[in-house]
Protein backbone atom coordinates (compact mmCIF):
# COMPACT_ATOMS: atom_id res chain seq x y z
CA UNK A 1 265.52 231.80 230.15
CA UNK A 2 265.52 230.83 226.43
CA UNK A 3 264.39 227.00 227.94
CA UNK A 4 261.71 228.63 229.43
CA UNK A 5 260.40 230.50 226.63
CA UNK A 6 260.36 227.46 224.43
CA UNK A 7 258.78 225.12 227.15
CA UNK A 8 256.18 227.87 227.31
CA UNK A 9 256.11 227.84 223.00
CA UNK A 10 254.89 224.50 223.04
CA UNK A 11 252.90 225.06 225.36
CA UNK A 12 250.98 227.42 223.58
CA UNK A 13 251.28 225.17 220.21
CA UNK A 14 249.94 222.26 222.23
CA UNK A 15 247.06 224.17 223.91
CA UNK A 16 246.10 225.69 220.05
CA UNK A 17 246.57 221.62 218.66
CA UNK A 18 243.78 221.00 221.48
CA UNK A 19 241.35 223.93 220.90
CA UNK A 20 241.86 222.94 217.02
CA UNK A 21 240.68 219.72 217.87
CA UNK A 22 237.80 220.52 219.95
CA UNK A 23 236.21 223.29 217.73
CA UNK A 24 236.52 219.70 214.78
CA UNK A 25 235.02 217.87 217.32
CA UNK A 26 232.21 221.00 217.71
CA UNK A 27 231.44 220.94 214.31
CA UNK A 28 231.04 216.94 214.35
CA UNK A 29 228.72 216.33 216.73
CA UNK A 30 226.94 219.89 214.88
CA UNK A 31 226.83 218.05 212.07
CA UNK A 32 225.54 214.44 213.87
CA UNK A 33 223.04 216.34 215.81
CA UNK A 34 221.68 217.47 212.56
CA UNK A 35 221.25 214.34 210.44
CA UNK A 36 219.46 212.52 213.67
CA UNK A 37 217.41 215.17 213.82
CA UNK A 38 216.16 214.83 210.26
CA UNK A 39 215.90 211.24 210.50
CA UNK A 40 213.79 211.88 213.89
CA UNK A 41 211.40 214.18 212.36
CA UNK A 42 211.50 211.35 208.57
CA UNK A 43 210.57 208.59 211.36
CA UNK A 44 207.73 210.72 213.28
CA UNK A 45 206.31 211.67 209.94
CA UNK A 46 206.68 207.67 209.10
CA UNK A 47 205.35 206.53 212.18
CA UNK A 48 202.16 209.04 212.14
CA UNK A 49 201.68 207.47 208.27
CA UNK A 50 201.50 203.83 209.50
CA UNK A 51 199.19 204.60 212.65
CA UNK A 52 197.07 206.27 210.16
CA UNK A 53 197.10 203.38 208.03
CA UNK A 54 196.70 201.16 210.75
CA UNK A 55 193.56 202.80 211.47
CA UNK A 56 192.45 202.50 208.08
CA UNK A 57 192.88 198.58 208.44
CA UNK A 58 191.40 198.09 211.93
CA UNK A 59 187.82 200.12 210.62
CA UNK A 60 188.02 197.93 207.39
CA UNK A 61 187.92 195.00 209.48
CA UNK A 62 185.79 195.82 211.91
CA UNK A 63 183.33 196.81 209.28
CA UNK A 64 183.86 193.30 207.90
CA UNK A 65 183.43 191.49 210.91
CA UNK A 66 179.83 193.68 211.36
CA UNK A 67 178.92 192.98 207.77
CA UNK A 68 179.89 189.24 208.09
CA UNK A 69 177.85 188.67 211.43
CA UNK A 70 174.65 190.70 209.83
CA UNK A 71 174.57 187.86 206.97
CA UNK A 72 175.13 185.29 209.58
CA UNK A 73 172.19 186.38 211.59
CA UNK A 74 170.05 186.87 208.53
CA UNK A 75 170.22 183.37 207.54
């Protein structure tokens, strides 16, 4: 009976070691999921930033290219 009773003890030690180990593994991937979503929402804001710059560039241009073929034309 006493066999038993420590089978069943380490058992129980065994099962806690796991549950131990998955609540660590819990608070990981917690903690993961976290920072990626910062560095999601610091490369949207980055993204939106250079598609806004981009802009900027490609109406700069364009208004080069217009200004560039008016003093062609007017020669």
């Amino acid at each position: 009976m006493e066999s038993v009773s420590k089978s069943t003890d380490q058992q129980l030690e065994q099962l806690a070691e796991e549950v131990q180990l998955l609540a660590d593994l819990c608070a990981r991937l917690k903690s993961d999921i976290q920072t990626l979503q910062e560095q999601n929402q610091s490369l949207s804001r980055e993204r939106s930033d250079l598609i806004e710059k981009n802009e900027l560039a490609r109406s700069r241009i364009e208004a080069m290219i217009i200004r560039l073929k008016a003093m062609e034309i007017s020669r």
